[in-house]
PDB file of N, CA and C in Angstrom:
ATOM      1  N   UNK A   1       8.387  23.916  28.333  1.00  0.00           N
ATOM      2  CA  UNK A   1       8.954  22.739  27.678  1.00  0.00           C
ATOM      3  C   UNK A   1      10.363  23.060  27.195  1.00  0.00           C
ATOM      4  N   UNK A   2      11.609  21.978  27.284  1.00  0.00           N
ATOM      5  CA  UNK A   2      12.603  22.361  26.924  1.00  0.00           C
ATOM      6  C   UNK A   2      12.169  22.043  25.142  1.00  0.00           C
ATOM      7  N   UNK A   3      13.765  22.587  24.472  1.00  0.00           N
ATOM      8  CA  UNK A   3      13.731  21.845  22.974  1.00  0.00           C
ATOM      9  C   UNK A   3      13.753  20.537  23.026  1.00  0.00           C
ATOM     10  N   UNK A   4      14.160  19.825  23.384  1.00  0.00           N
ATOM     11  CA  UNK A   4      14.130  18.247  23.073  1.00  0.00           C
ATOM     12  C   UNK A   4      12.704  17.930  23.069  1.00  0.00           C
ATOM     13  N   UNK A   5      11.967  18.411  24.080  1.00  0.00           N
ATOM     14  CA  UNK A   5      10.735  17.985  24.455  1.00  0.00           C
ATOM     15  C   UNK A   5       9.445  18.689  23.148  1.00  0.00           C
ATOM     16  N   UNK A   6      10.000  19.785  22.657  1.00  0.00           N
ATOM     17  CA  UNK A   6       9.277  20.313  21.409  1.00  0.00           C
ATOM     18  C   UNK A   6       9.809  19.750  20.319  1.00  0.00           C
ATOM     19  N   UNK A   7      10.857  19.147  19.845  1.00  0.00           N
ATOM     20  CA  UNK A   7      11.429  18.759  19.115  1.00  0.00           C
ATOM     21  C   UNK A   7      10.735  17.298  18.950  1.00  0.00           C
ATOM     22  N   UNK A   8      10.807  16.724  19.680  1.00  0.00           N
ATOM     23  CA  UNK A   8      10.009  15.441  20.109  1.00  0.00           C
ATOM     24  C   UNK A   8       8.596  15.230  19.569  1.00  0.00           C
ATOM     25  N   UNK A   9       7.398  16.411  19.948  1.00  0.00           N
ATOM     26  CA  UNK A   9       6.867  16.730  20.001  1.00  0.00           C
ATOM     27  C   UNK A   9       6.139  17.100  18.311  1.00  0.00           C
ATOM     28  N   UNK A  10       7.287  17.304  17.887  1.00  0.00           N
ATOM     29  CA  UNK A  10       7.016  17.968  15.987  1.00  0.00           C
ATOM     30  C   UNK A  10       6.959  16.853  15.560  1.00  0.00           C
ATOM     31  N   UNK A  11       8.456  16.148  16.040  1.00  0.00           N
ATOM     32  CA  UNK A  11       8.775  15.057  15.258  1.00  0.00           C
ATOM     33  C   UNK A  11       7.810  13.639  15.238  1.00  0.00           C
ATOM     34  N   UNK A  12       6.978  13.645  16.214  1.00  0.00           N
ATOM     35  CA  UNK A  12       5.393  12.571  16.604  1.00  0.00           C
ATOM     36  C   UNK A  12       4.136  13.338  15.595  1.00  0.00           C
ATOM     37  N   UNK A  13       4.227  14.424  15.658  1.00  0.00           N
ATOM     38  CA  UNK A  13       2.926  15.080  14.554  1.00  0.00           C
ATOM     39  C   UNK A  13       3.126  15.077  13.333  1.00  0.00           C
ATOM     40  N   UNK A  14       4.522  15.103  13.157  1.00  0.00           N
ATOM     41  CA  UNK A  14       5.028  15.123  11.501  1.00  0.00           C
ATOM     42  C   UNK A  14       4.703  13.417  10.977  1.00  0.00           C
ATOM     43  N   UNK A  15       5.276  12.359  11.694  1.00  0.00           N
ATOM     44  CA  UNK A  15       4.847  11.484  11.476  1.00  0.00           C
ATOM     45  C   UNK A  15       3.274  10.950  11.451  1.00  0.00           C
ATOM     46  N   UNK A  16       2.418  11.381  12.494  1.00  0.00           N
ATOM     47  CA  UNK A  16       0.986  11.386  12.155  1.00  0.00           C
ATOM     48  C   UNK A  16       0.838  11.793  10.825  1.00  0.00           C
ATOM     49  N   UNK A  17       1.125  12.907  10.483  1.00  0.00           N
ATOM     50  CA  UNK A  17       0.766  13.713   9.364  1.00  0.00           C
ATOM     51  C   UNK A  17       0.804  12.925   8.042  1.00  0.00           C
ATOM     52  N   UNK A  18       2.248  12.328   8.289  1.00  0.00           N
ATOM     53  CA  UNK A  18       2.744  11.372   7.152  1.00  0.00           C
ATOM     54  C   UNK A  18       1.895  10.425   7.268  1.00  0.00           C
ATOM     55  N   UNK A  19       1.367   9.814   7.948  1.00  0.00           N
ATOM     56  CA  UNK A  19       0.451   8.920   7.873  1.00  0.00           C
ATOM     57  C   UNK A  19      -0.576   8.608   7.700  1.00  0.00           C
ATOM     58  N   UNK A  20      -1.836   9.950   7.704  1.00  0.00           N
ATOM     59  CA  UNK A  20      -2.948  10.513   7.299  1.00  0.00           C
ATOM     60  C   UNK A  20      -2.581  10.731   5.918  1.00  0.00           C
ATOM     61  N   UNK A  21      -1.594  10.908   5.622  1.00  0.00           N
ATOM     62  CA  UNK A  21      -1.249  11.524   4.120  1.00  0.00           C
ATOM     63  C   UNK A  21      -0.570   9.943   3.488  1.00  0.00           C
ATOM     64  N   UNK A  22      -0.445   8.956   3.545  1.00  0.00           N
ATOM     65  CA  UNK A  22      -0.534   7.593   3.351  1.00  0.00           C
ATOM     66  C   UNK A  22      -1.375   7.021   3.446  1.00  0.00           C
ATOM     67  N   UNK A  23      -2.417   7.184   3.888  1.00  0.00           N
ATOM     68  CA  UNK A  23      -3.551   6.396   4.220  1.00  0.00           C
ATOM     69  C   UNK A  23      -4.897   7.362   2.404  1.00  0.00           C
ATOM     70  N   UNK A  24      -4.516   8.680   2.418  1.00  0.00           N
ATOM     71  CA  UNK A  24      -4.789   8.887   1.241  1.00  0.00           C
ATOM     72  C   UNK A  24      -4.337   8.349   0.355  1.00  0.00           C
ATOM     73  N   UNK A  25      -2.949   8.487   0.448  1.00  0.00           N
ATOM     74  CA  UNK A  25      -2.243   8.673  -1.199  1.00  0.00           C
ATOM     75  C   UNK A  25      -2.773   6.757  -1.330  1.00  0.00           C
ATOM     76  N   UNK A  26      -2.861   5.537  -0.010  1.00  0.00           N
ATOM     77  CA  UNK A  26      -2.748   4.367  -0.366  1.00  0.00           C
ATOM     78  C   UNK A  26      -4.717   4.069  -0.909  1.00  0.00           C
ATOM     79  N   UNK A  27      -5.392   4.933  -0.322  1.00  0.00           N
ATOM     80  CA  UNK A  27      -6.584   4.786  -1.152  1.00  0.00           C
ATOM     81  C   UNK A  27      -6.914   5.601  -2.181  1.00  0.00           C
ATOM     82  N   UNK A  28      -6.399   6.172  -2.993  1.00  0.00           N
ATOM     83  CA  UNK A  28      -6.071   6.440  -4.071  1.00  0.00           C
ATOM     84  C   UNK A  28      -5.784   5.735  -5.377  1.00  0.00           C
ATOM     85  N   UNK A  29      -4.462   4.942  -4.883  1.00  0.00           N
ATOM     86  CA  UNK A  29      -3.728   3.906  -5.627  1.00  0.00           C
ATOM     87  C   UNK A  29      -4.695   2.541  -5.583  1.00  0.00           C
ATOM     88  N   UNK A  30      -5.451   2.511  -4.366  1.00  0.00           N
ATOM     89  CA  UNK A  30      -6.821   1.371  -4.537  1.00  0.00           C
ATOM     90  C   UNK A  30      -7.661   1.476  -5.244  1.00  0.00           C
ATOM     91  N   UNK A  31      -7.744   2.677  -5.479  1.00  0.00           N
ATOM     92  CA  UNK A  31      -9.083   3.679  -6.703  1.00  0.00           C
ATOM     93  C   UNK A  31      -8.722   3.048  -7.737  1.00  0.00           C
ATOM     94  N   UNK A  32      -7.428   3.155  -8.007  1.00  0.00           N
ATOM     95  CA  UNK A  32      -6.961   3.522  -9.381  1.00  0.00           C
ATOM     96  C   UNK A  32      -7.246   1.639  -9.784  1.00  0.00           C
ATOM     97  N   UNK A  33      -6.282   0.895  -8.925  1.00  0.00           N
ATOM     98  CA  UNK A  33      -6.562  -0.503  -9.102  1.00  0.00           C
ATOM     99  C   UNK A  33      -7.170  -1.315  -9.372  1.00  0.00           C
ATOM    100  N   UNK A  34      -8.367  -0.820  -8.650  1.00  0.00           N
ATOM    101  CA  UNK A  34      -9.846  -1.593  -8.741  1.00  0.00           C
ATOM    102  C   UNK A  34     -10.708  -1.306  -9.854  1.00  0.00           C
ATOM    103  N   UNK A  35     -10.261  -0.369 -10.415  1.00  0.00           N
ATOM    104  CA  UNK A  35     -10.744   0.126 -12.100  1.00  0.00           C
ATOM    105  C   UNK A  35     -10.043  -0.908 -13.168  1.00  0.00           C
ATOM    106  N   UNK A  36      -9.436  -1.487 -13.063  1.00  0.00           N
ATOM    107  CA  UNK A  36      -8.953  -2.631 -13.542  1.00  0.00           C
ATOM    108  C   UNK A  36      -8.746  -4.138 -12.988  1.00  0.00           C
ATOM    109  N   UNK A  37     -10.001  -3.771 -12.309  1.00  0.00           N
ATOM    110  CA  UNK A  37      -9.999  -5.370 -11.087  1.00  0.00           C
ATOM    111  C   UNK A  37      -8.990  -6.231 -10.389  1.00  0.00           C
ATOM    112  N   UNK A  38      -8.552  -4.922 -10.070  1.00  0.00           N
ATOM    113  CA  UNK A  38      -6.970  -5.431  -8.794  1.00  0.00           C
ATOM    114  C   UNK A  38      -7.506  -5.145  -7.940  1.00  0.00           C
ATOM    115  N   UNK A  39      -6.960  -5.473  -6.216  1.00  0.00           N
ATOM    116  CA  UNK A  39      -7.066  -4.945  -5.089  1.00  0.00           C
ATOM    117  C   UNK A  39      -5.753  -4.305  -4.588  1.00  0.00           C
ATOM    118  N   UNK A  40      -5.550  -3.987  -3.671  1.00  0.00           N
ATOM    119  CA  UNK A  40      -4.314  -3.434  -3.077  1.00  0.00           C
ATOM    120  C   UNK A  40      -4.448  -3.896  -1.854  1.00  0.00           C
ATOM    121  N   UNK A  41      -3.152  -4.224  -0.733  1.00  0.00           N
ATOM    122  CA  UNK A  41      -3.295  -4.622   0.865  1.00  0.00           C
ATOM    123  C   UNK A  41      -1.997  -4.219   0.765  1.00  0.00           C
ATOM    124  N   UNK A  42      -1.977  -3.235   1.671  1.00  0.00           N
ATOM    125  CA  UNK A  42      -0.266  -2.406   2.029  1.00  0.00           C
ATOM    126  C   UNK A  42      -0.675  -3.154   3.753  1.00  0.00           C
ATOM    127  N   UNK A  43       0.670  -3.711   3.967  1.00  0.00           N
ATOM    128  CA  UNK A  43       0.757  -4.221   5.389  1.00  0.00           C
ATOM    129  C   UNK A  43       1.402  -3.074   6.240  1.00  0.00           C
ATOM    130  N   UNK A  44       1.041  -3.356   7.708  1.00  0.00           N
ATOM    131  CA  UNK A  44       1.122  -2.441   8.225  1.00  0.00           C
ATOM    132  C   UNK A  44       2.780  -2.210   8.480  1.00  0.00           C
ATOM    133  N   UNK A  45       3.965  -3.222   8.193  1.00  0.00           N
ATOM    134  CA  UNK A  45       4.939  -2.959   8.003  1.00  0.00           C
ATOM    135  C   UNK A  45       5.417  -1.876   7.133  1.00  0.00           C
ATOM    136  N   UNK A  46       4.609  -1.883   5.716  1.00  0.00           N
ATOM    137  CA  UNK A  46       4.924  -1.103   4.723  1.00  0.00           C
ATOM    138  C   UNK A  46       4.508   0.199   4.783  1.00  0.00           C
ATOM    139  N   UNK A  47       3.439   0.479   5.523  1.00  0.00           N
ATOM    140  CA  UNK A  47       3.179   1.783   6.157  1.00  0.00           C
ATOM    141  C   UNK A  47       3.994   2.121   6.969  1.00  0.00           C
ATOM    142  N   UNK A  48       4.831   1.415   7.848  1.00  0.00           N
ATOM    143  CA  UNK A  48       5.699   2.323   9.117  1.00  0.00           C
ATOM    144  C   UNK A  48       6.916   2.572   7.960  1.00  0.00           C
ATOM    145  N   UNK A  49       7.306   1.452   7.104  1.00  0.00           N
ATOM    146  CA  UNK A  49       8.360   1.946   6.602  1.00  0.00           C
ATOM    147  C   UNK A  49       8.037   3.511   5.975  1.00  0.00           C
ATOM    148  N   UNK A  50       6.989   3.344   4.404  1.00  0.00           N
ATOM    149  CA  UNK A  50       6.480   4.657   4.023  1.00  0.00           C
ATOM    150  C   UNK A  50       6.644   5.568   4.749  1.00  0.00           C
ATOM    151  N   UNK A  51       5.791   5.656   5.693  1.00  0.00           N
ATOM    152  CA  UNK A  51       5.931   6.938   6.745  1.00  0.00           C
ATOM    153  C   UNK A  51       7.484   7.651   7.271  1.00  0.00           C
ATOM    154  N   UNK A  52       8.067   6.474   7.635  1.00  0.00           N
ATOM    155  CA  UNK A  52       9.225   6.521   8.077  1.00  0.00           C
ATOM    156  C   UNK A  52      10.304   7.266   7.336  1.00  0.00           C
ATOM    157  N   UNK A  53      10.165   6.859   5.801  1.00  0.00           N
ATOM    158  CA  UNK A  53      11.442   7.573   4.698  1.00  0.00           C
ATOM    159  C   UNK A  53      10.469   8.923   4.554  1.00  0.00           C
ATOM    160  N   UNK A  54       8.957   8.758   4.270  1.00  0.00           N
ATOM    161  CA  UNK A  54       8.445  10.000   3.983  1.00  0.00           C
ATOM    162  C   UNK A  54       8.704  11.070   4.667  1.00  0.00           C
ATOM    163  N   UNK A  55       8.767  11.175   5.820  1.00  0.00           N
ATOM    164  CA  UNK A  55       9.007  12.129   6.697  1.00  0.00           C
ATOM    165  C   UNK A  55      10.201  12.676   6.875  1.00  0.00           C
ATOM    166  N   UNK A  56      10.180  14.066   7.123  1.00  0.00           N
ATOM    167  CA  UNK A  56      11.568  15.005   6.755  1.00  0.00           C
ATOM    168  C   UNK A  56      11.460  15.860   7.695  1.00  0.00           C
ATOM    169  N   UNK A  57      12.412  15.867   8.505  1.00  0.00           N
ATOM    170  CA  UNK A  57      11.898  17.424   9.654  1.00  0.00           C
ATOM    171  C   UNK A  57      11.543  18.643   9.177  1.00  0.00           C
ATOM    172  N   UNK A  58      12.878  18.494   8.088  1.00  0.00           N
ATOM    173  CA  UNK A  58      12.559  20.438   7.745  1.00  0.00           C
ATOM    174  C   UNK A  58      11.790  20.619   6.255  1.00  0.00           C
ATOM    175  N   UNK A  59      10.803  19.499   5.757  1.00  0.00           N
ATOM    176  CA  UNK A  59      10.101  19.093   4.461  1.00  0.00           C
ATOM    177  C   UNK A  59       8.574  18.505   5.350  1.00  0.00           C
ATOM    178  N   UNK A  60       8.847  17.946   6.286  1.00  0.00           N
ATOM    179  CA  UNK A  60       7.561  16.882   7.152  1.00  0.00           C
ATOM    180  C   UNK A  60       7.167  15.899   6.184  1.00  0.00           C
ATOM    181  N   UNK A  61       5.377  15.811   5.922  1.00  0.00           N
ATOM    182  CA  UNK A  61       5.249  14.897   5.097  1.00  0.00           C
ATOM    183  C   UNK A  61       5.295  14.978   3.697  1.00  0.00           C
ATOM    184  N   UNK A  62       5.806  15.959   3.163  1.00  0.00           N
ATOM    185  CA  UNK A  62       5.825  15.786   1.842  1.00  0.00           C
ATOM    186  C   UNK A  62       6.503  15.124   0.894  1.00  0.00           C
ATOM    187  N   UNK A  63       7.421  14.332   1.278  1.00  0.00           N
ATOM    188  CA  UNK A  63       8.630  12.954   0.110  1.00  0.00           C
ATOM    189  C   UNK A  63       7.343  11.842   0.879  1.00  0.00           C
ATOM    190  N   UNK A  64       6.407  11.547   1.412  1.00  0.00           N
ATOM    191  CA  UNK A  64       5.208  10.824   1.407  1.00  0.00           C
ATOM    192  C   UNK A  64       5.430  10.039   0.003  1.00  0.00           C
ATOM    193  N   UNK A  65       4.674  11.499  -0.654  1.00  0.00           N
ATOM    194  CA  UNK A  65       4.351  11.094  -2.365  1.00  0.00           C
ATOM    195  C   UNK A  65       4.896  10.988  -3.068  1.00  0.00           C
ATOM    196  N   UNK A  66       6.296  11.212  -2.893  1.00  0.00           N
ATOM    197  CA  UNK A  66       7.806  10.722  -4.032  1.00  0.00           C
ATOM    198  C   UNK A  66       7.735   9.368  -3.324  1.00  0.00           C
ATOM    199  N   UNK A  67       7.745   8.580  -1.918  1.00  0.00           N
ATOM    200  CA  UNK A  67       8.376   7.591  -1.510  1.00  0.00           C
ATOM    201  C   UNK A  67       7.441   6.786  -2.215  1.00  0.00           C
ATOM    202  N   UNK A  68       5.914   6.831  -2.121  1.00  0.00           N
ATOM    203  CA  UNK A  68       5.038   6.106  -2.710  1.00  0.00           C
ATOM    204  C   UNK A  68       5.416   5.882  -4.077  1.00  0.00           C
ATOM    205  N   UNK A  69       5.212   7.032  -4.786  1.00  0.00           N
ATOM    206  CA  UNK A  69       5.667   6.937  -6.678  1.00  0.00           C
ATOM    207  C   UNK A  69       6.713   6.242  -6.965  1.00  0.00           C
ATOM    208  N   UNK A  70       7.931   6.108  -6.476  1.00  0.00           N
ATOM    209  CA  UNK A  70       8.950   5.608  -6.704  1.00  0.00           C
ATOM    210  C   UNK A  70       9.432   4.434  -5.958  1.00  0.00           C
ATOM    211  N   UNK A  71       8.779   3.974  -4.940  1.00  0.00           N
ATOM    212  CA  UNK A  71       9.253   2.748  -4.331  1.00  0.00           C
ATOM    213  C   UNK A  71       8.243   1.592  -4.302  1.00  0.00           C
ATOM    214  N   UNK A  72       6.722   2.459  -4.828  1.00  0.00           N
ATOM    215  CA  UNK A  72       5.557   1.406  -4.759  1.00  0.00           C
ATOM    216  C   UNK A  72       4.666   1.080  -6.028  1.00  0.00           C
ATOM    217  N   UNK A  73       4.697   2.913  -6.885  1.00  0.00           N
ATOM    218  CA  UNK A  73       3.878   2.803  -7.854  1.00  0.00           C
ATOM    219  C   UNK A  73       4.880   2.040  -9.613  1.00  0.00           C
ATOM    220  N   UNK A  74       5.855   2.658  -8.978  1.00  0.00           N
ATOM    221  CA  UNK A  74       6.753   2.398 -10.045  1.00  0.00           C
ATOM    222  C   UNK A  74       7.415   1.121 -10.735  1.00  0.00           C
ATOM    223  N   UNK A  75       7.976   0.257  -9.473  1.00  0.00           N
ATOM    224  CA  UNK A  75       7.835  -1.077  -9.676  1.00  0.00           C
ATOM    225  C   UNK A  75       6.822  -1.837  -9.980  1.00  0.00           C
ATOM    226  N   UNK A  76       5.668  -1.206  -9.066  1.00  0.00           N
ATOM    227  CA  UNK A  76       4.051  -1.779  -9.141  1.00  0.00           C
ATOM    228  C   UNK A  76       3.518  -1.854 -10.684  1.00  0.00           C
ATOM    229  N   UNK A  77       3.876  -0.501 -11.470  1.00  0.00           N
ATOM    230  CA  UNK A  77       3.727  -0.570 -12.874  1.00  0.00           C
ATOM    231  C   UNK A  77       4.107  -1.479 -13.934  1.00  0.00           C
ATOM    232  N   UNK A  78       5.445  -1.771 -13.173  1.00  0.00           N
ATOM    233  CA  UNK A  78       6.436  -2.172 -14.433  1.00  0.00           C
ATOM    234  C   UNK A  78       5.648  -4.487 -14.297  1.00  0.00           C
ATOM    235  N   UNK A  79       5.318  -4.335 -13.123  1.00  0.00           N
ATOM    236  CA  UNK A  79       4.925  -5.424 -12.795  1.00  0.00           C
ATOM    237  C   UNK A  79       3.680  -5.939 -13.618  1.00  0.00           C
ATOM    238  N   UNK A  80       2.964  -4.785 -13.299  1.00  0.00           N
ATOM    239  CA  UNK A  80       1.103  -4.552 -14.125  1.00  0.00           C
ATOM    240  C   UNK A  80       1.523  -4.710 -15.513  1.00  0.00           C
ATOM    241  N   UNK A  81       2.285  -4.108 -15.694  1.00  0.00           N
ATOM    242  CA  UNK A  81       2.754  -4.300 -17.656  1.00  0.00           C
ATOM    243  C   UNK A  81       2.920  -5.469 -18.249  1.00  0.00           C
ATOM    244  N   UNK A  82       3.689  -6.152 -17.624  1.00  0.00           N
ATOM    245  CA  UNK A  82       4.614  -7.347 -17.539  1.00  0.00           C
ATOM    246  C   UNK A  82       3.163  -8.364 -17.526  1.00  0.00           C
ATOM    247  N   UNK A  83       2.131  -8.450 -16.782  1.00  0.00           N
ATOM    248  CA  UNK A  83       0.880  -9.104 -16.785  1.00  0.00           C
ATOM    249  C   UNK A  83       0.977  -9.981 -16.000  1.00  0.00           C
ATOM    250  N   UNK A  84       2.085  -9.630 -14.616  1.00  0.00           N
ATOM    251  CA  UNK A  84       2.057 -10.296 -13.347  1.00  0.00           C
ATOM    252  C   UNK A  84       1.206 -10.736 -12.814  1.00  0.00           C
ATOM    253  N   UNK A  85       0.124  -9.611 -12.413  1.00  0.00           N
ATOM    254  CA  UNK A  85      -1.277 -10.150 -12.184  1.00  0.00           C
ATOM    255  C   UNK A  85      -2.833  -9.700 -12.655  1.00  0.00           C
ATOM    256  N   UNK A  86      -3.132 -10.826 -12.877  1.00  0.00           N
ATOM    257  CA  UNK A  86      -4.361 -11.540 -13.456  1.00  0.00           C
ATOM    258  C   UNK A  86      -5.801 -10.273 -12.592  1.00  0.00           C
ATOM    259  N   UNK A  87      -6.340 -10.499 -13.221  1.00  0.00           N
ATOM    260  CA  UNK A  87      -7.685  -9.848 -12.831  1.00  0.00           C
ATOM    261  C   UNK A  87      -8.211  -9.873 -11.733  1.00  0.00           C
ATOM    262  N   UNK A  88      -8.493  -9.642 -10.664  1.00  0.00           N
ATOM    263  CA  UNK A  88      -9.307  -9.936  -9.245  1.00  0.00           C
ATOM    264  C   UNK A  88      -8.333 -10.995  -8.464  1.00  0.00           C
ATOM    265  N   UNK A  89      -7.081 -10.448  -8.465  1.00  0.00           N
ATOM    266  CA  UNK A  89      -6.199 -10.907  -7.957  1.00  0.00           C
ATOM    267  C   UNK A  89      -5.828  -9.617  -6.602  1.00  0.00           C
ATOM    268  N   UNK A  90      -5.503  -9.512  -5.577  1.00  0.00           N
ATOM    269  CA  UNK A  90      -5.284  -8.828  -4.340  1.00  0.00           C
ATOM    270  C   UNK A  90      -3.839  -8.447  -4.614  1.00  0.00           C
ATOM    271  N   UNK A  91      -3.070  -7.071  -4.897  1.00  0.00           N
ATOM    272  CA  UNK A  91      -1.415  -7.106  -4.412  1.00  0.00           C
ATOM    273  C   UNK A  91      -1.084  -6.481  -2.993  1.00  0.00           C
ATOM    274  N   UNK A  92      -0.572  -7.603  -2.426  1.00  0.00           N
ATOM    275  CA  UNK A  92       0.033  -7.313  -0.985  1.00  0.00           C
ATOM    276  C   UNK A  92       1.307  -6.536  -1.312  1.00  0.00           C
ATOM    277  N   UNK A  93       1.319  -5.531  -0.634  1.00  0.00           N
ATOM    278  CA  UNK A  93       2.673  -4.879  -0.418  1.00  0.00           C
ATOM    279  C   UNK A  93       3.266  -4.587   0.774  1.00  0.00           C
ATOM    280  N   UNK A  94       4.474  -5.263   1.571  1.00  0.00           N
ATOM    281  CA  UNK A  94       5.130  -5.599   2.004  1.00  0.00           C
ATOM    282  C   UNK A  94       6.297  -5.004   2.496  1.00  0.00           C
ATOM    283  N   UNK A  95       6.918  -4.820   3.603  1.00  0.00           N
ATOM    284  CA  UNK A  95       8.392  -4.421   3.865  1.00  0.00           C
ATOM    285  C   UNK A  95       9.332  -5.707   4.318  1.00  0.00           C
ATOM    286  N   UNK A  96      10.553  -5.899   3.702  1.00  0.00           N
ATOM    287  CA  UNK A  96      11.370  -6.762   4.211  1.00  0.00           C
ATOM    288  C   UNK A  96      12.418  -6.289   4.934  1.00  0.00           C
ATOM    289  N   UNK A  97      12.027  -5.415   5.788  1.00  0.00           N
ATOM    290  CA  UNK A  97      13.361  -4.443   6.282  1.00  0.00           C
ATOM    291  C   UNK A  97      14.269  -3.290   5.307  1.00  0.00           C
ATOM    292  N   UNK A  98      14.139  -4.155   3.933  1.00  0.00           N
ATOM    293  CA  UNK A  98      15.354  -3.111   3.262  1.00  0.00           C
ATOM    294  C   UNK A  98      14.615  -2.798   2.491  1.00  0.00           C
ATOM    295  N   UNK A  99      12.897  -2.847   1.911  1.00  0.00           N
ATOM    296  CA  UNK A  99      12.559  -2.121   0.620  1.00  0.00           C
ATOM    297  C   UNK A  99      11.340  -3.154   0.917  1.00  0.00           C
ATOM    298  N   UNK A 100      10.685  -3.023  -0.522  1.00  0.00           N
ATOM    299  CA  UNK A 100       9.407  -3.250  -0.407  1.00  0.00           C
ATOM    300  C   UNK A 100       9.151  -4.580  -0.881  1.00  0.00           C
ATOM    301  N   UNK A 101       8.039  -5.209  -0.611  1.00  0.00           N
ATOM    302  CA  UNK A 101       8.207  -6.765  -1.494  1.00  0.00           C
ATOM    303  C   UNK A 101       6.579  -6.937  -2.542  1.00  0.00           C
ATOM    304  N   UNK A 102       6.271  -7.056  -3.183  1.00  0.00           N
ATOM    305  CA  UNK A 102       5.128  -7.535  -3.578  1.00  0.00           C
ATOM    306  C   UNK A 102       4.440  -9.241  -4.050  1.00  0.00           C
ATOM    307  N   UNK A 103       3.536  -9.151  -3.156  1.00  0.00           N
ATOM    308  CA  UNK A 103       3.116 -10.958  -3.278  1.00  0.00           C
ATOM    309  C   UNK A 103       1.505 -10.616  -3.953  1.00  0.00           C
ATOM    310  N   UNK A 104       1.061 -11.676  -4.690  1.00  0.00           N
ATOM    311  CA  UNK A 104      -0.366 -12.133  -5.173  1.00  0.00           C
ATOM    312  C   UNK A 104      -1.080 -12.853  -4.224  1.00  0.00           C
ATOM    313  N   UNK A 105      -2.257 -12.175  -4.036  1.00  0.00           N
ATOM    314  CA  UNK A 105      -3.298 -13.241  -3.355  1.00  0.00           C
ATOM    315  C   UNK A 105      -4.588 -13.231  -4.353  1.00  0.00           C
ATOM    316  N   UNK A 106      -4.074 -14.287  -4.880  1.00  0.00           N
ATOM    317  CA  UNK A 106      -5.293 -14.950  -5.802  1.00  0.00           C
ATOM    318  C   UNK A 106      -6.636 -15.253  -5.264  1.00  0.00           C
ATOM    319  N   UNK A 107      -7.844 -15.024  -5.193  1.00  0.00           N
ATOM    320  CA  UNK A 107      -8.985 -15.249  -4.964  1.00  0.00           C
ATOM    321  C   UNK A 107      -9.491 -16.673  -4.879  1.00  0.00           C
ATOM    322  N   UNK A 108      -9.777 -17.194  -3.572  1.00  0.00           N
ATOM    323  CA  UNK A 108     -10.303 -18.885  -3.573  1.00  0.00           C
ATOM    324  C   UNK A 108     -11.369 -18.446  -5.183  1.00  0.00           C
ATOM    325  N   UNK A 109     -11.156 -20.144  -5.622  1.00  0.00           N
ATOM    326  CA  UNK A 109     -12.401 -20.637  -6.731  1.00  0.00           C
ATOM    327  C   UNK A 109     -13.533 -20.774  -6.203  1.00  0.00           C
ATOM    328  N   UNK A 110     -14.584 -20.544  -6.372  1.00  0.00           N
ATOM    329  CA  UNK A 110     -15.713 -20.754  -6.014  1.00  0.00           C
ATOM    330  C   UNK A 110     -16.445 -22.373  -6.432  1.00  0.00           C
ATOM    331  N   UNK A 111     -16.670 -22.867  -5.363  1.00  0.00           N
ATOM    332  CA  UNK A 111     -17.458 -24.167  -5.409  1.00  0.00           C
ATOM    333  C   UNK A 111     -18.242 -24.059  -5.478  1.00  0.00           C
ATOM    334  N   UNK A 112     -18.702 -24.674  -6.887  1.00  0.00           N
ATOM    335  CA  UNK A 112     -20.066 -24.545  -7.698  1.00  0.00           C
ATOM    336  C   UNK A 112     -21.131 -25.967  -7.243  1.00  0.00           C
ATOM    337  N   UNK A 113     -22.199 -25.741  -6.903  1.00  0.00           N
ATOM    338  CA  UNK A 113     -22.693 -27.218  -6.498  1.00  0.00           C
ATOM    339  C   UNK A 113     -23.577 -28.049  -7.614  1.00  0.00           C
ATOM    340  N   UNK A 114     -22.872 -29.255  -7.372  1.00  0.00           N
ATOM    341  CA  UNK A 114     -23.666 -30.087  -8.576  1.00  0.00           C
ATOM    342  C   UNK A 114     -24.847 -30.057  -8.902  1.00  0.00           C
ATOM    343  N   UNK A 115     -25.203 -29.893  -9.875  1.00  0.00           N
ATOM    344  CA  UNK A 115     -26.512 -30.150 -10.606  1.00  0.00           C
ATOM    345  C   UNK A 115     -27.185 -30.846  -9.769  1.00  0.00           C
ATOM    346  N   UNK A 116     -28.309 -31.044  -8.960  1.00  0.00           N
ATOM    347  CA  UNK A 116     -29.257 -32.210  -8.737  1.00  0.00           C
ATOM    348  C   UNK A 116     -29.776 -33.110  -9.833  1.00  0.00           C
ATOM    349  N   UNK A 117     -29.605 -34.339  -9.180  1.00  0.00           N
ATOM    350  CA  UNK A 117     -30.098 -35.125 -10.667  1.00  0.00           C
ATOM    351  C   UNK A 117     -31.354 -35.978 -10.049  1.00  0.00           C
ATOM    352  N   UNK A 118     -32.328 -36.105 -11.087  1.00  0.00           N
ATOM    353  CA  UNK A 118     -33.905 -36.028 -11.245  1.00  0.00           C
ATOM    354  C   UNK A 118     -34.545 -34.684 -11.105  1.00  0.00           C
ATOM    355  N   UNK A 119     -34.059 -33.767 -11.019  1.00  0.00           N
ATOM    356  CA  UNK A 119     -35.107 -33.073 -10.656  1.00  0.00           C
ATOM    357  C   UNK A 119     -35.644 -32.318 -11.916  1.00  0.00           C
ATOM    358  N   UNK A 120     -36.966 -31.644 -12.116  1.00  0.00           N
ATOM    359  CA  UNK A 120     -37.546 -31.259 -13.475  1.00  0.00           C
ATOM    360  C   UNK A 120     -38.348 -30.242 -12.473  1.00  0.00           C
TER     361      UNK A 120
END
């Protein structure tokens, strides 16, 4: 194999790597969520991005877990504080090309069915 072709080669496993190692660090942060009756949904945009800054040739996947802390958990916090969202509410997280976006998916209401009337 020439270098390009090993080079190539690192640079496809390093990214796997980063991505096995996102797929933790993002069920983790679901752990943590759902202990306070949130959900989490990272789109699969927001994973290529993640992966994408996480990864370092001569580091691989390890800025993974800085890119997460600081581009997902951090805003994500300041949001949770703030009392953005409500209880058993879903946060989608999102890439818009330049950074991350976060949207609410509120849970349909449940349709309760009327009382029958006569019955004993």
């Amino acid at each position: 194999m020439d270098k390009e072709t090993i080079a190539l080669v690192i640079a496809q496993n390093g990214l796997k790597t980063a991505s096995l190692l996102l797929t933790a660090k993002v069920a983790r942060l679901e752990k943590q969520l759902a202990k306070n009756g949130l959900g989490l949904e990272v789109t699969e945009s927001a994973r290529n991005r993640i992966a994408a800054l996480g990864y370092d040739p001569a580091m691989g996947a390890r800025p993974v877990k800085r890119i997460i802390q600081q581009e997902i958990q951090n805003p994500l916090a300041t949001e949770l504080l703030r009392g953005d969202y409500p209880e058993g509410t879903t946060i989608v997280v999102d890439s818009d090309g330049d950074g991350f976006t976060f949207d609410k998916k509120t849970p349909e209401p449940t349709k309760r069915e009327p009382a029958a009337a006569g019955r004993r």
